[in-house]
Structures are given as structure tokens and as C-alpha cells.
N, C-alpha and C. Protein backbone atom coordinates (compact mmCIF):
# COMPACT_ATOMS: atom_id res chain seq x y z
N UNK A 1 19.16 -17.20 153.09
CA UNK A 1 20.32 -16.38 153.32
C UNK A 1 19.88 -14.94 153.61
N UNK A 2 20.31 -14.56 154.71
CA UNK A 2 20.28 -13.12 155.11
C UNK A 2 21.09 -11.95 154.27
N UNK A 3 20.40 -10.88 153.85
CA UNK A 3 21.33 -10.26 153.23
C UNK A 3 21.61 -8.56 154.09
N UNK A 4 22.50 -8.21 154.41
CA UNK A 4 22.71 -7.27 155.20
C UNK A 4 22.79 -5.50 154.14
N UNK A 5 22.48 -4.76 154.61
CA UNK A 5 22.52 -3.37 153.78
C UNK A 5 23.10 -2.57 154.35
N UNK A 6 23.89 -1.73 154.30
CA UNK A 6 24.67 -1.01 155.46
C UNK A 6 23.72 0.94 155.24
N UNK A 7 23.25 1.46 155.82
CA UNK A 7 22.71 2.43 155.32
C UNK A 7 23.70 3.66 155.90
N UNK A 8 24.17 5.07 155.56
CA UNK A 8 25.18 5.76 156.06
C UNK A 8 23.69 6.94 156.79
N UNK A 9 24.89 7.76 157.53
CA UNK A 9 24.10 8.88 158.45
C UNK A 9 23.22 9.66 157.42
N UNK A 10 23.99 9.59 156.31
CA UNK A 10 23.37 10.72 155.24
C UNK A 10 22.02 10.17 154.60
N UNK A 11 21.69 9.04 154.53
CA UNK A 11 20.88 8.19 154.12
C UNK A 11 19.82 8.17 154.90
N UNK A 12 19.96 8.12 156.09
CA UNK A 12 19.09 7.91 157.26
C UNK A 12 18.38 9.73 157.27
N UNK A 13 19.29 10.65 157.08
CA UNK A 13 18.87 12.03 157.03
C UNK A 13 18.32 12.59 156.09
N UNK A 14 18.32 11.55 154.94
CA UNK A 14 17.48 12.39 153.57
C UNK A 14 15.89 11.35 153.58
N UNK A 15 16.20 9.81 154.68
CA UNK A 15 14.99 9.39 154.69
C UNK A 15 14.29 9.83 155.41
N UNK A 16 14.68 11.10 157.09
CA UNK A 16 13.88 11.93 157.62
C UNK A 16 13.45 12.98 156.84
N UNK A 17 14.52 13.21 155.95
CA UNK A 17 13.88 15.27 155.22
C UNK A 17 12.48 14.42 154.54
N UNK A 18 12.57 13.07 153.62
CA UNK A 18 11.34 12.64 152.65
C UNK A 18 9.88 12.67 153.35
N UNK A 19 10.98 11.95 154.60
CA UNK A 19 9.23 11.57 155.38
C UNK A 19 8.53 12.67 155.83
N UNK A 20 9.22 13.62 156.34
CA UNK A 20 8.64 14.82 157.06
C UNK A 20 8.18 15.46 155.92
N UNK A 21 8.33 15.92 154.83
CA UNK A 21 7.96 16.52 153.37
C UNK A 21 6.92 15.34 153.20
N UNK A 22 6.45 14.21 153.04
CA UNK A 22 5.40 13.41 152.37
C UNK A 22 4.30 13.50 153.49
N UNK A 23 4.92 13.71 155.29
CA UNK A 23 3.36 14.14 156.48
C UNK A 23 3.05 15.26 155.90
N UNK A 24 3.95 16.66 155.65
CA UNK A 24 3.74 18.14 155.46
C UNK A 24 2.33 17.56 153.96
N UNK A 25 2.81 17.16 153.46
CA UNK A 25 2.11 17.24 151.86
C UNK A 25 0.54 16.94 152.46
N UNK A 26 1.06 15.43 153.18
CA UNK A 26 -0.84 14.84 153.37
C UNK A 26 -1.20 15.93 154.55
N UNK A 27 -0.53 16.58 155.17
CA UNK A 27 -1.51 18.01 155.91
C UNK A 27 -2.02 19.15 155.29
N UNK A 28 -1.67 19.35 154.39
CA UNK A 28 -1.85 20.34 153.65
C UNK A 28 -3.18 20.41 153.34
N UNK A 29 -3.96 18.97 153.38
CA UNK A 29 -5.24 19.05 152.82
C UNK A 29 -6.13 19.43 153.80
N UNK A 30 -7.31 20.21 153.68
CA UNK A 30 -8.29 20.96 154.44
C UNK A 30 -8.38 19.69 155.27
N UNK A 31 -8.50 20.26 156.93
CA UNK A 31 -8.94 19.02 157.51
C UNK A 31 -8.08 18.14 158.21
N UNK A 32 -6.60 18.48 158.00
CA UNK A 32 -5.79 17.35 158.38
C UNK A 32 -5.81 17.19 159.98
N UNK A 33 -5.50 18.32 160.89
CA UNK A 33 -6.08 18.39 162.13
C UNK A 33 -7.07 18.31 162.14
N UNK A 34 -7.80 17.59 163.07
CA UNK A 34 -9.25 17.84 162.91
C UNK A 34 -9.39 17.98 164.78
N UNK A 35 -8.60 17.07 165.39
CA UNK A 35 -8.50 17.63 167.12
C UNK A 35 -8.55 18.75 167.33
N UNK A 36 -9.00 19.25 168.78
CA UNK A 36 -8.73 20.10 169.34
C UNK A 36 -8.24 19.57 170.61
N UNK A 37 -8.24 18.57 170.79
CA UNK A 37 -7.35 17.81 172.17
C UNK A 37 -6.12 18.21 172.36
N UNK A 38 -5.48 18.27 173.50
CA UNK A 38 -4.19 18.75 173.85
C UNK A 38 -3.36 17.67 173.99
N UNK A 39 -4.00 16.33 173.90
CA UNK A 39 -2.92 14.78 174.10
C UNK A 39 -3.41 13.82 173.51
N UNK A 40 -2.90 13.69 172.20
CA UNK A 40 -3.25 12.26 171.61
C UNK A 40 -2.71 10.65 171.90
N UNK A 41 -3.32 9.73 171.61
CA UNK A 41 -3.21 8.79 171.70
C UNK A 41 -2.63 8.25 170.01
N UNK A 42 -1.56 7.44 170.12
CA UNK A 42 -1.38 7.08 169.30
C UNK A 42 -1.62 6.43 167.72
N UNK A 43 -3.06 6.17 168.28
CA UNK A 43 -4.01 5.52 166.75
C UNK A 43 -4.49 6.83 166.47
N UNK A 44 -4.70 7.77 167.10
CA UNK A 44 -5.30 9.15 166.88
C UNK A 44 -4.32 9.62 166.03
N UNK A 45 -2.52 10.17 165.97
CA UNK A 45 -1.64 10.44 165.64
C UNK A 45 -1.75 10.00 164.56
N UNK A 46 -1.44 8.48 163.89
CA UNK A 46 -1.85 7.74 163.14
C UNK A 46 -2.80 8.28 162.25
N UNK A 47 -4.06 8.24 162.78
CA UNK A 47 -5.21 8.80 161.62
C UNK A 47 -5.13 10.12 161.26
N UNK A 48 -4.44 10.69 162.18
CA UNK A 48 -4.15 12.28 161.57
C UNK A 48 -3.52 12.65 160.49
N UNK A 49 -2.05 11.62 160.36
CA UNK A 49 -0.69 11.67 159.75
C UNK A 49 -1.20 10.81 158.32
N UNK A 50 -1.94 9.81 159.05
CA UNK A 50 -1.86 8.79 157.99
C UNK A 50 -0.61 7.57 157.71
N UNK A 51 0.04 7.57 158.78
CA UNK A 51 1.33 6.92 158.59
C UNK A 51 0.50 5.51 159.49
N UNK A 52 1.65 4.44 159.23
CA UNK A 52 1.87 3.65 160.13
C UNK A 52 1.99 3.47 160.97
N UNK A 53 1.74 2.35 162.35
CA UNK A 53 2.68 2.39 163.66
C UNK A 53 4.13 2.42 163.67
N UNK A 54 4.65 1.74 162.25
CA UNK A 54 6.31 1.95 162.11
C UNK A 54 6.83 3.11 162.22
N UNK A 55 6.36 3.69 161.23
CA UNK A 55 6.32 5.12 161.01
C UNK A 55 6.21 5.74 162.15
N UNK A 56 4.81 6.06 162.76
CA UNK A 56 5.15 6.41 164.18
C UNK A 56 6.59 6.33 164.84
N UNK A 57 6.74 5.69 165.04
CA UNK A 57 8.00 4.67 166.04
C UNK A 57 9.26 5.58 165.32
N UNK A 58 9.41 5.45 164.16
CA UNK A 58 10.49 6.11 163.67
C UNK A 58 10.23 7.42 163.70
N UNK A 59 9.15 8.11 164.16
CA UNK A 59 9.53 9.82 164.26
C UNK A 59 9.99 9.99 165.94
N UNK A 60 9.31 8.46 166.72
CA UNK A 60 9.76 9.12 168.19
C UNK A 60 11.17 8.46 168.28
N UNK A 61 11.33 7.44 167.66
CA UNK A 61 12.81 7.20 167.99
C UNK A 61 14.31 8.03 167.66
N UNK A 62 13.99 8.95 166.52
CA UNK A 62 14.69 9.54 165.76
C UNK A 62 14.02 11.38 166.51
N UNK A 63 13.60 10.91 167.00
CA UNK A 63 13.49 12.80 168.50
C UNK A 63 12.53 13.39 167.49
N UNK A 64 12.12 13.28 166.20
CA UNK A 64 10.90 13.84 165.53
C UNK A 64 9.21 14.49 166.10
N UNK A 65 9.07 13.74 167.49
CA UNK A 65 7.84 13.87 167.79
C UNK A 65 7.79 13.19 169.11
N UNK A 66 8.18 14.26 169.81
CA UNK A 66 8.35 13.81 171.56
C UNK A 66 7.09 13.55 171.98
N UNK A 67 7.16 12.74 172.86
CA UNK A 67 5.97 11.88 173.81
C UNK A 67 5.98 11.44 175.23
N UNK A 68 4.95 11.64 175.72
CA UNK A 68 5.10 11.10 177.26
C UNK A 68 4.17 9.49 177.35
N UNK A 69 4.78 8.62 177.98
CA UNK A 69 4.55 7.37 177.94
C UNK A 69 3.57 7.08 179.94
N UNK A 70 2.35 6.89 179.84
CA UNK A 70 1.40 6.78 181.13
C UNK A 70 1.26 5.41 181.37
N UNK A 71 1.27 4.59 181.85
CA UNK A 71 1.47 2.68 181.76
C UNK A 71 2.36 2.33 180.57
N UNK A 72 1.07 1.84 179.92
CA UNK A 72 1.57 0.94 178.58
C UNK A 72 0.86 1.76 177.47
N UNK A 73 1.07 3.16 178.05
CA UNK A 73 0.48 4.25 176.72
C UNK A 73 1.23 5.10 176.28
N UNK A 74 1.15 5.27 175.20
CA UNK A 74 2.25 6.45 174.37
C UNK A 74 1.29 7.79 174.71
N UNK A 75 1.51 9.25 174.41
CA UNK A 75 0.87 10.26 174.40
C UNK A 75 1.55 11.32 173.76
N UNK A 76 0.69 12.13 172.80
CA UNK A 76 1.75 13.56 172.23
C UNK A 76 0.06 14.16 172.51
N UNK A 77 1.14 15.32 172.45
CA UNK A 77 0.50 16.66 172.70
C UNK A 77 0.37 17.15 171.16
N UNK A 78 -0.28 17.73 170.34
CA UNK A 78 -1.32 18.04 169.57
C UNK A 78 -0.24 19.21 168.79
N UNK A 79 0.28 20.13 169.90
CA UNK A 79 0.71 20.85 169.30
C UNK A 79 2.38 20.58 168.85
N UNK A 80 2.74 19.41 169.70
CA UNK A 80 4.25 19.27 168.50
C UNK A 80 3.66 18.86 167.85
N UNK A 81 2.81 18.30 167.02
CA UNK A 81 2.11 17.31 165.76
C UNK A 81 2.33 18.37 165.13
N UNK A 82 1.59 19.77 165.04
CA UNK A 82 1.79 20.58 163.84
C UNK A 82 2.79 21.65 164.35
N UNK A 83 3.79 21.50 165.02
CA UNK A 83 5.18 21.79 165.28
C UNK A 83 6.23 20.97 164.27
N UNK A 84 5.74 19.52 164.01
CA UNK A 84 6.60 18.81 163.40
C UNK A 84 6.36 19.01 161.99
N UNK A 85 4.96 19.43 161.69
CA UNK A 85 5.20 19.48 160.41
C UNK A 85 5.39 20.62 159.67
N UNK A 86 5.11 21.87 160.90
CA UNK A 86 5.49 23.19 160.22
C UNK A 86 7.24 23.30 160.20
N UNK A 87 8.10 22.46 160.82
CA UNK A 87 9.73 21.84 160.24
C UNK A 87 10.07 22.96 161.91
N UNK A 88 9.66 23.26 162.55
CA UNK A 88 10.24 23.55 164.32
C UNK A 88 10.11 22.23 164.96
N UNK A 89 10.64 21.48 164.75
CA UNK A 89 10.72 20.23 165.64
C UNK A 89 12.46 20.18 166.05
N UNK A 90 12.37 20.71 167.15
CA UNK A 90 13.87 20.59 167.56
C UNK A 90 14.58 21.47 167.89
């Protein structure tokens, strides 16, 4: 049996304020940038953040961390990465 959860706007907005406060925290540590590249690749993003591919997915789907897509490749630029986590994203 499937069980359904209904989640409200407000819910969905305090699970962006958490997430963006738990990337800010793991940047904080010496080192978290370590690029100087101007366009990452997504596993790069990833090892930076430390998040998931889900995760990923939910900062670009939710406008958190704009990207330009080249074939079948995702791409961010370096500097919304620590745009998003200094809280100017948007």
C-alpha cells in the first residue's frame, strides 16, 4: 500500500532555508572551494558541497543554483556555488 504525504509551500521553504544552512556549515571548513575553474561539472559540484545527485537536482529545480546544460551535460559556474551559499542566490 502506497502511502501519500501532502507537504505545504511552507514546508518545502523551511526544507530550502535547512539545506542551504547545512551546504553554508560544510563550507565553512578551510578548503571547501578548492576550484579555481569558472564551470563545473556536476560530480565536481557534488564533491565540493558534499551533497548528493538528489540534492543537486533539488537546488536546480527549486532556481537555487542555475546551470547551463551542453549535450547530456549539466554545468555551473563556480561563482553562483559561493553566491548560493553566501544566501545572494536570487
Amino acid at each position: 500500500m502506497v502511502t501519500l504525504e501532502i507537504i505545504t509551500k511552507e514546508e518545502l521553504r523551511q526544507f530550502k532555508a535547512e539545506l542551504l544552512d547545512d551546504i553554508r556549515e560544510l563550507l565553512r571548513k578551510p578548503n571547501a572551494i578548492e576550484s579555481n575553474k569558472e564551470w563545473l561539472k556536476s560530480y565536481e559540484v557534488r564533491q565540493i558541497l558534499k551533497i548528493s545527485p538528489s540534492t543537486l537536482q533539488t537546488l536546480r529545480i527549486n532556481g537555487s543554483l542555475p546551470y547551463s546544460k551542453i549535450g547530456g551535460l549539466l554545468y555551473y559556474k563556480n561563482e553562483d556555488i559561493k553566491r548560493l551559499l553566501e544566501g545572494n542566490h536570487g
